[in-house]
N, C-alpha and C. Protein backbone atom coordinates (compact mmCIF):
# COMPACT_ATOMS: atom_id res chain seq x y z
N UNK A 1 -13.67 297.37 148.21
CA UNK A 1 -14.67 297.03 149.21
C UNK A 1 -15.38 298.26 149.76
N UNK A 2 -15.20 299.40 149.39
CA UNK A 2 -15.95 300.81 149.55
C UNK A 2 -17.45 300.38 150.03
N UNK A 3 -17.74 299.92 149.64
CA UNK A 3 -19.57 299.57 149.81
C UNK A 3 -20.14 298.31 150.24
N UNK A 4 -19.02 297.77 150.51
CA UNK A 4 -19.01 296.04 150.97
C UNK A 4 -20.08 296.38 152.01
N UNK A 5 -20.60 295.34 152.67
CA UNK A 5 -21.45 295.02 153.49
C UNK A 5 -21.95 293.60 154.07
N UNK A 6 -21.38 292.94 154.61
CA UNK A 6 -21.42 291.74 154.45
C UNK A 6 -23.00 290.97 154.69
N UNK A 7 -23.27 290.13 154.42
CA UNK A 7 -24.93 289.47 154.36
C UNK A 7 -24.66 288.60 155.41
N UNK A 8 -23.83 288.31 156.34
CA UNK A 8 -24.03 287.66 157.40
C UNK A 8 -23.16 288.79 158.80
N UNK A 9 -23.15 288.06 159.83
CA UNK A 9 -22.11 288.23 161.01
C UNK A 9 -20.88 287.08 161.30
N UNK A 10 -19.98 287.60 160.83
CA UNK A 10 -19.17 285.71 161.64
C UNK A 10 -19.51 286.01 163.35
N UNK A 11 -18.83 284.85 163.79
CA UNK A 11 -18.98 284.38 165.23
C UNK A 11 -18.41 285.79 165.88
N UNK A 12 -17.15 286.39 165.97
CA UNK A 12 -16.89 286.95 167.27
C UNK A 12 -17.37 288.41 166.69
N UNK A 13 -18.46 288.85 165.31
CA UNK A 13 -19.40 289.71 165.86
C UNK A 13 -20.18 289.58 166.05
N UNK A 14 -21.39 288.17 165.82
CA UNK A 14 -22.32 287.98 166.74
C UNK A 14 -22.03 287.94 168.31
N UNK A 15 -20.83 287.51 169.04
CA UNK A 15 -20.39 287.66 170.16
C UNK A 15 -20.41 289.26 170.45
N UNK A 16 -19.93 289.84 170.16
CA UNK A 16 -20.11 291.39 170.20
C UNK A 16 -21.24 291.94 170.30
N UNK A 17 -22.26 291.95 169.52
CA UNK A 17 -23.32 292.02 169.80
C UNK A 17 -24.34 291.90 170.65
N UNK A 18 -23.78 290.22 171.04
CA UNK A 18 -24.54 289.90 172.29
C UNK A 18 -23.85 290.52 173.28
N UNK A 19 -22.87 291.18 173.64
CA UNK A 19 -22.08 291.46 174.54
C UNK A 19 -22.61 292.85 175.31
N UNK A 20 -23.62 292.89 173.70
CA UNK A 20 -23.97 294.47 174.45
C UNK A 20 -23.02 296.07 173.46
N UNK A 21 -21.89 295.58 172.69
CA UNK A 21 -21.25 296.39 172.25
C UNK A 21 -21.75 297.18 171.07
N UNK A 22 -21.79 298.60 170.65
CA UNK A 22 -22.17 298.93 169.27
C UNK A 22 -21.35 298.81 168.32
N UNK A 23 -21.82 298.32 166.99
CA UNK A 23 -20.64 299.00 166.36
C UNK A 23 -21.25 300.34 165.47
N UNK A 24 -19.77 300.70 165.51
CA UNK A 24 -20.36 302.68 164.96
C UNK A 24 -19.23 302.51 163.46
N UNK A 25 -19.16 301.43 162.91
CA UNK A 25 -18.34 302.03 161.68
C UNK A 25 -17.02 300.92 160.99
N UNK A 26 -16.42 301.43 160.43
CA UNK A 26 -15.17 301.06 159.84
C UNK A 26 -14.28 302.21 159.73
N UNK A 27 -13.25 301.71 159.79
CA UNK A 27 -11.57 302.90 160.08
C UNK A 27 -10.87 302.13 158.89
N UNK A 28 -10.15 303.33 158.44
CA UNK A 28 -9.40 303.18 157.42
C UNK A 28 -8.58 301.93 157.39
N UNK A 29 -7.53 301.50 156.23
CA UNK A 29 -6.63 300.59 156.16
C UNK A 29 -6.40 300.53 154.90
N UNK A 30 -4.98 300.39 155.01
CA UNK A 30 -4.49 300.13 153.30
C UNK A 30 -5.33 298.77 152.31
N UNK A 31 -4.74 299.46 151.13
CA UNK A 31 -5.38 298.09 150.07
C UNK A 31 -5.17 296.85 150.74
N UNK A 32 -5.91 295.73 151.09
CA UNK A 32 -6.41 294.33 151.44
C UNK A 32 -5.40 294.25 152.45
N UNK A 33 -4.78 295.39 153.44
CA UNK A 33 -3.92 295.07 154.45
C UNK A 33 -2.44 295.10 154.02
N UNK A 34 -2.16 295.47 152.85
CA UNK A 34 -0.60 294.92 152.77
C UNK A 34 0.15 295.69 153.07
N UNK A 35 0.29 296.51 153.77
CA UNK A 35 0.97 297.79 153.93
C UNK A 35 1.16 297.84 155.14
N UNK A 36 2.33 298.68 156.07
CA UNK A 36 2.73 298.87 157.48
C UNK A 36 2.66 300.24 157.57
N UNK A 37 1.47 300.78 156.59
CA UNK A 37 1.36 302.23 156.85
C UNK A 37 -0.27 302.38 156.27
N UNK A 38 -1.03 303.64 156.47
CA UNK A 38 -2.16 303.50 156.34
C UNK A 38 -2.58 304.46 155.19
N UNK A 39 -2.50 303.99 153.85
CA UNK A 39 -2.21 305.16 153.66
C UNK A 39 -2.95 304.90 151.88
N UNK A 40 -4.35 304.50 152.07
CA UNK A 40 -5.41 303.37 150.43
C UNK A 40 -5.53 304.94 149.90
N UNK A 41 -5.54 304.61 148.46
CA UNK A 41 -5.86 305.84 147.37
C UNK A 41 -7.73 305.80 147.75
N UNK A 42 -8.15 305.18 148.43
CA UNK A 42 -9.46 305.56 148.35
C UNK A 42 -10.32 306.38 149.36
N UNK A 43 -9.38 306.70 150.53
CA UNK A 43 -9.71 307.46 151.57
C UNK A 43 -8.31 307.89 152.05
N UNK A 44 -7.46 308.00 151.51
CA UNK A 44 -6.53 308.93 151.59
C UNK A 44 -5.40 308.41 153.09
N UNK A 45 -4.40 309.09 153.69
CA UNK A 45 -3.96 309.02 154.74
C UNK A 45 -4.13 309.05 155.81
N UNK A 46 -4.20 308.29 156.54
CA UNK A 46 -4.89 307.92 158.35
C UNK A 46 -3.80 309.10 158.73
N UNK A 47 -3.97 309.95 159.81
CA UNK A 47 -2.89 310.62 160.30
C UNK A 47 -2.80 310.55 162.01
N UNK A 48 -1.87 309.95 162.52
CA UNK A 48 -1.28 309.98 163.93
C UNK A 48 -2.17 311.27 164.59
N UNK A 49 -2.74 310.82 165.72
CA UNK A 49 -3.49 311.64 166.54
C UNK A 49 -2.27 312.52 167.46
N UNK A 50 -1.13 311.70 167.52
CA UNK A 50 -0.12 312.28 168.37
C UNK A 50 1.01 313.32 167.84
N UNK A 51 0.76 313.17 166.61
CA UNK A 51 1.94 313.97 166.11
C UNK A 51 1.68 313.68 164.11
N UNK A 52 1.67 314.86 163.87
CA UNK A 52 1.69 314.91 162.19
C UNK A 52 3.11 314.43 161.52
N UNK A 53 3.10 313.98 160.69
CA UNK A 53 4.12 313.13 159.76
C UNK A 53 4.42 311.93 160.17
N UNK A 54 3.70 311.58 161.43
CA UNK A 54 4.45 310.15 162.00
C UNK A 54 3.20 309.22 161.52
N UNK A 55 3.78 307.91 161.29
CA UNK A 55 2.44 307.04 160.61
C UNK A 55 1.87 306.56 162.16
N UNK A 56 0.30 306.17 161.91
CA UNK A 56 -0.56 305.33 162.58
C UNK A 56 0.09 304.15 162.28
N UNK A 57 0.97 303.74 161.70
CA UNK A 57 1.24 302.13 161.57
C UNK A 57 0.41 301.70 160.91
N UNK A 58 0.15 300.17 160.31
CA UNK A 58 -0.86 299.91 159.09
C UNK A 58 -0.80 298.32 159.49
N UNK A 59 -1.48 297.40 159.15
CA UNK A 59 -2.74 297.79 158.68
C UNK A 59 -3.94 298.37 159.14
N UNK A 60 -3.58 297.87 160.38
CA UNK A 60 -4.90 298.19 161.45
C UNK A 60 -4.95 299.89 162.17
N UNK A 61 -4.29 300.76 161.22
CA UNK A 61 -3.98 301.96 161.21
C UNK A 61 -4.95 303.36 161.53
N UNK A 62 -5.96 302.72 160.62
CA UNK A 62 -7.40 303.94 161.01
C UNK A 62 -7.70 303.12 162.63
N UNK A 63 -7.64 301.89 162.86
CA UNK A 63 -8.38 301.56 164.00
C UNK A 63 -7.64 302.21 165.50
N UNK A 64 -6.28 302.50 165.17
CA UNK A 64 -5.59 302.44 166.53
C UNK A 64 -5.67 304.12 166.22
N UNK A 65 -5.24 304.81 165.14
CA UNK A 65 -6.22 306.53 165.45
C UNK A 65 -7.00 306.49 166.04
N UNK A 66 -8.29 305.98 165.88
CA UNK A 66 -9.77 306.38 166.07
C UNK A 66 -9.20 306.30 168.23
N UNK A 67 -9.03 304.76 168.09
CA UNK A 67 -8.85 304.59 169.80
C UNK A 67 -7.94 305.74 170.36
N UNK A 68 -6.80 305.94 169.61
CA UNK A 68 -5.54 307.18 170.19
C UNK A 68 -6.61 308.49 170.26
N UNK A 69 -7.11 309.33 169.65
CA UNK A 69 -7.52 310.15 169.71
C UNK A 69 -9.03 310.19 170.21
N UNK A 70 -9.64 308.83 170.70
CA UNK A 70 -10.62 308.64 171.72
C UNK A 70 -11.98 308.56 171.32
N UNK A 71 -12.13 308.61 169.65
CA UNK A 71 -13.13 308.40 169.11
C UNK A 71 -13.79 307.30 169.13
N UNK A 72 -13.12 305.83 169.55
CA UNK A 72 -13.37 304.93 170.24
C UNK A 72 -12.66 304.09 171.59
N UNK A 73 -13.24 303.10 172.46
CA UNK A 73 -12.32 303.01 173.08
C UNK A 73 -11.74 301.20 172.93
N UNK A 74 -11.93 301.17 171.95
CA UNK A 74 -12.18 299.92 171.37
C UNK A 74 -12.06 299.59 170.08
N UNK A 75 -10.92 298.74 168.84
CA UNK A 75 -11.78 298.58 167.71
C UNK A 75 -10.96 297.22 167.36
N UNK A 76 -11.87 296.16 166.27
CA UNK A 76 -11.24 294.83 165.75
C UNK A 76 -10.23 295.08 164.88
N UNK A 77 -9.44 294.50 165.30
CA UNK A 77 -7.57 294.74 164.57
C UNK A 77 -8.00 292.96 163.82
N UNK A 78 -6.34 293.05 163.02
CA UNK A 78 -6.14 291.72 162.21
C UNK A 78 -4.07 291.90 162.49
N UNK A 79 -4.14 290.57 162.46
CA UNK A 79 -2.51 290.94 162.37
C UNK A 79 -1.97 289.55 161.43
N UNK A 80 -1.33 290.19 160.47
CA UNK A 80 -0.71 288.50 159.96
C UNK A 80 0.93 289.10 159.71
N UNK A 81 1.32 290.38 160.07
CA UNK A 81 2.83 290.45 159.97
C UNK A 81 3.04 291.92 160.79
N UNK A 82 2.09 292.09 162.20
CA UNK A 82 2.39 293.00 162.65
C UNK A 82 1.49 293.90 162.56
N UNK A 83 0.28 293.51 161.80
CA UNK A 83 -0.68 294.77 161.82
C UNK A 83 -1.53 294.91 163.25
N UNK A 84 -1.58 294.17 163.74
CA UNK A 84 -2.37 294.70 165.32
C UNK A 84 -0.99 295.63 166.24
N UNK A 85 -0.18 295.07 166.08
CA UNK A 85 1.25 295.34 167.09
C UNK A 85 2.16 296.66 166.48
N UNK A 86 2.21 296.68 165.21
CA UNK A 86 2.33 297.84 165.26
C UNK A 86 2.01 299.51 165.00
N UNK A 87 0.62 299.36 164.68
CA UNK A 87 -0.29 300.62 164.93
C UNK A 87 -0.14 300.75 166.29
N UNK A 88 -0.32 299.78 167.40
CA UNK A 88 -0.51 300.13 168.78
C UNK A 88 0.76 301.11 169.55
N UNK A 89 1.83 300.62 168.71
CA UNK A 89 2.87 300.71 169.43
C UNK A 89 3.21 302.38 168.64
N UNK A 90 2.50 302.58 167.55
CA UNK A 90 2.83 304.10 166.97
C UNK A 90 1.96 304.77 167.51
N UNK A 91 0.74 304.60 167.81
CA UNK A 91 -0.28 305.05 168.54
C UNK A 91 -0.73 305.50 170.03
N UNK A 92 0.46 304.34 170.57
CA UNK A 92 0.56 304.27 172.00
C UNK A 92 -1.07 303.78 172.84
N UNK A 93 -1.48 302.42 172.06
CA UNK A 93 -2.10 302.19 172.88
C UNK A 93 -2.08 300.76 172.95
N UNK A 94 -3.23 299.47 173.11
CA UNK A 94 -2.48 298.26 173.54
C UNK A 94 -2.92 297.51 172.34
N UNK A 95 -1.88 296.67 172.13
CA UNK A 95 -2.15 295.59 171.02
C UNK A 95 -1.44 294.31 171.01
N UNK A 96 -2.32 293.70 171.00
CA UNK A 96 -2.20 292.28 171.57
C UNK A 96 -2.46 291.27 170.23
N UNK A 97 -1.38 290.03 169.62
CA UNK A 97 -1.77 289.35 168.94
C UNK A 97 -1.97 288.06 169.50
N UNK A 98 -3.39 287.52 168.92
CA UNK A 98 -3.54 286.19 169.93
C UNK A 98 -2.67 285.24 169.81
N UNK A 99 -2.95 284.23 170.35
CA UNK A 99 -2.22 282.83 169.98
C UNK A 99 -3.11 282.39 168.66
N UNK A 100 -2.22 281.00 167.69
CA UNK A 100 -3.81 280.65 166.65
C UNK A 100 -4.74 280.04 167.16
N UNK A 101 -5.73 280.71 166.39
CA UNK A 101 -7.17 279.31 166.81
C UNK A 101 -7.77 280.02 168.61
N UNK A 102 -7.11 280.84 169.26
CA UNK A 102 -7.45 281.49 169.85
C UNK A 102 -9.42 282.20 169.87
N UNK A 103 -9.20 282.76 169.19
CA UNK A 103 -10.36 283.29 168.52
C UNK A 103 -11.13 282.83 166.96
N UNK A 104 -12.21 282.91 167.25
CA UNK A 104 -12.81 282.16 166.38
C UNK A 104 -12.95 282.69 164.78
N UNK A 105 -12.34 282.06 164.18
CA UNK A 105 -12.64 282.60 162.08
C UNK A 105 -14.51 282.40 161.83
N UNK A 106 -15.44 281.13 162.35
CA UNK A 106 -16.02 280.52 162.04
C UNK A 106 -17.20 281.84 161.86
N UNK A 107 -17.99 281.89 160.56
CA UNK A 107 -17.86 280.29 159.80
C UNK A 107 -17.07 280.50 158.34
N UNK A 108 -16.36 281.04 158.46
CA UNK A 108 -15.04 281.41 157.05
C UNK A 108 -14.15 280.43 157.66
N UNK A 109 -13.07 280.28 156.68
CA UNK A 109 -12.16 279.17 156.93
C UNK A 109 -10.53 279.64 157.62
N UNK A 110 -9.53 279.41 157.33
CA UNK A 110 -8.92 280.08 157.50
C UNK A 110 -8.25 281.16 156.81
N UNK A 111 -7.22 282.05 157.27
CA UNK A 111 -6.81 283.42 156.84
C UNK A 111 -5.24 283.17 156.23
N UNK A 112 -4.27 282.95 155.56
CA UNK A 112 -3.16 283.18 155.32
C UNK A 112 -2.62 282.41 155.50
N UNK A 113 -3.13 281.00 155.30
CA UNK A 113 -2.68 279.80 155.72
C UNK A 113 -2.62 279.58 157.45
N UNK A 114 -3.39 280.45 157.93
CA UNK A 114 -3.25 280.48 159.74
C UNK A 114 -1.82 281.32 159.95
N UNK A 115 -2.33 282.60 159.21
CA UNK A 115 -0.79 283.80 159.29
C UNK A 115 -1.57 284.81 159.91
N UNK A 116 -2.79 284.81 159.40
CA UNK A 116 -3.32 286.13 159.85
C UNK A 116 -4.15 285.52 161.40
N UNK A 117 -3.99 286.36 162.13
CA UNK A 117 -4.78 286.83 163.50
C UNK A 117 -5.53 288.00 163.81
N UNK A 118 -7.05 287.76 164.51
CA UNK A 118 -7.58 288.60 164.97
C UNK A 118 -8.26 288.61 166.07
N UNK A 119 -8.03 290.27 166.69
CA UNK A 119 -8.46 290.51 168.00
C UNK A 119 -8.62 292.00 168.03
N UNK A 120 -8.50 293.18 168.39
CA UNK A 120 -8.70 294.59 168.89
C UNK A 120 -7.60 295.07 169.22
N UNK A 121 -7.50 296.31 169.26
CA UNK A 121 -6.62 297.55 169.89
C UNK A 121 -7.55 297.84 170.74
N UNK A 122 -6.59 298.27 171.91
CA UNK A 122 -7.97 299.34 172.75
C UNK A 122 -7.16 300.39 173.46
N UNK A 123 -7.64 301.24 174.41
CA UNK A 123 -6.96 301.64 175.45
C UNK A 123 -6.07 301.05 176.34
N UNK A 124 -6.14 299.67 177.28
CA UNK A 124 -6.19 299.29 178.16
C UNK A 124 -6.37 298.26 177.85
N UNK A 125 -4.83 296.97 178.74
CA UNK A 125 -5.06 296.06 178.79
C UNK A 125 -6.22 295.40 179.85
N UNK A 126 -6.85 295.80 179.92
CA UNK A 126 -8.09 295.32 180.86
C UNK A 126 -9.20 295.17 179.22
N UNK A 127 -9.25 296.27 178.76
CA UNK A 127 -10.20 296.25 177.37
C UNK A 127 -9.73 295.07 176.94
N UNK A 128 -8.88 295.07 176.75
CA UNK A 128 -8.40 293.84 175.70
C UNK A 128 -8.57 292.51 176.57
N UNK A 129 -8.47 292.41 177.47
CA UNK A 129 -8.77 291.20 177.95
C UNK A 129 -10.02 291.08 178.25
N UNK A 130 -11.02 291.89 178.55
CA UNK A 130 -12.72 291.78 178.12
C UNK A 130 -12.88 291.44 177.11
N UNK A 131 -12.28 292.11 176.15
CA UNK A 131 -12.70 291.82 174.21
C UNK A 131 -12.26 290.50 174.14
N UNK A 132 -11.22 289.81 175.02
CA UNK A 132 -10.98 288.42 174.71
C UNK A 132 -11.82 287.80 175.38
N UNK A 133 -12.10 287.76 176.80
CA UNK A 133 -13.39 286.76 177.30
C UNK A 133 -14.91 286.93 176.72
């Protein structure tokens, strides 16, 4: 997906958008998520803002760097076995997995049989509960 680009917006980034938010990018993550470390032959190793040799956690691994080391204060996580929850928790910042059906897939269907969840890492549970309302 190096060059992917998608030809539409689903719902909660047209919500984003309208919200006023930029987006500035994409952060690393292992091949299609399967990994609890961050670490795709195609951009190499995410590395802990806090300490060298320790993992960012995976999947959502480049996203909770970028926030740890302040390059954002904000970014969209996925979790279907821990990938929002535990980058945050190697990273030390907040990660929250929703309830299902919480947040909206539409207009794609569902993810992992309704395994996977998505929502953000951020700084601050206050962020995260903005990114949810």
């Amino acid at each position: 997906l190096k060059d992917f680009v998608p030809d539409s917006d689903s719902e909660v980034v047209r919500r984003i958008k309208a919200a006023g938010l930029v987006l500035v990018g994409k952060s690393n993550a292992p091949e299609n998520g399967w990994s609890i470390t961050t670490e795709p032959k195609l951009y190499g190793t995410t590395k802990n803002p806090w300490k060298q040799g320790i993992t960012p956690g995976g999947s959502s691994g480049g996203a909770a760097a970028a926030i740890a080391s302040r390059m954002v204060p904000i970014a969209e996580a996925s979790d279907g076995a821990g990938s929002i929850r535990v980058p945050a928790s190697c990273c030390g910042i907040v990660g929250l997995k929703p309830s299902r059906g919480r947040v909206s897939l539409a207009p794609y269907g569902d993810y992992w049989y309704g395994g996977a969840y998505f929502l953000c890492c951020s700084r601050t549970v206050r962020d995260t509960a903005a990114y949810l309302d």
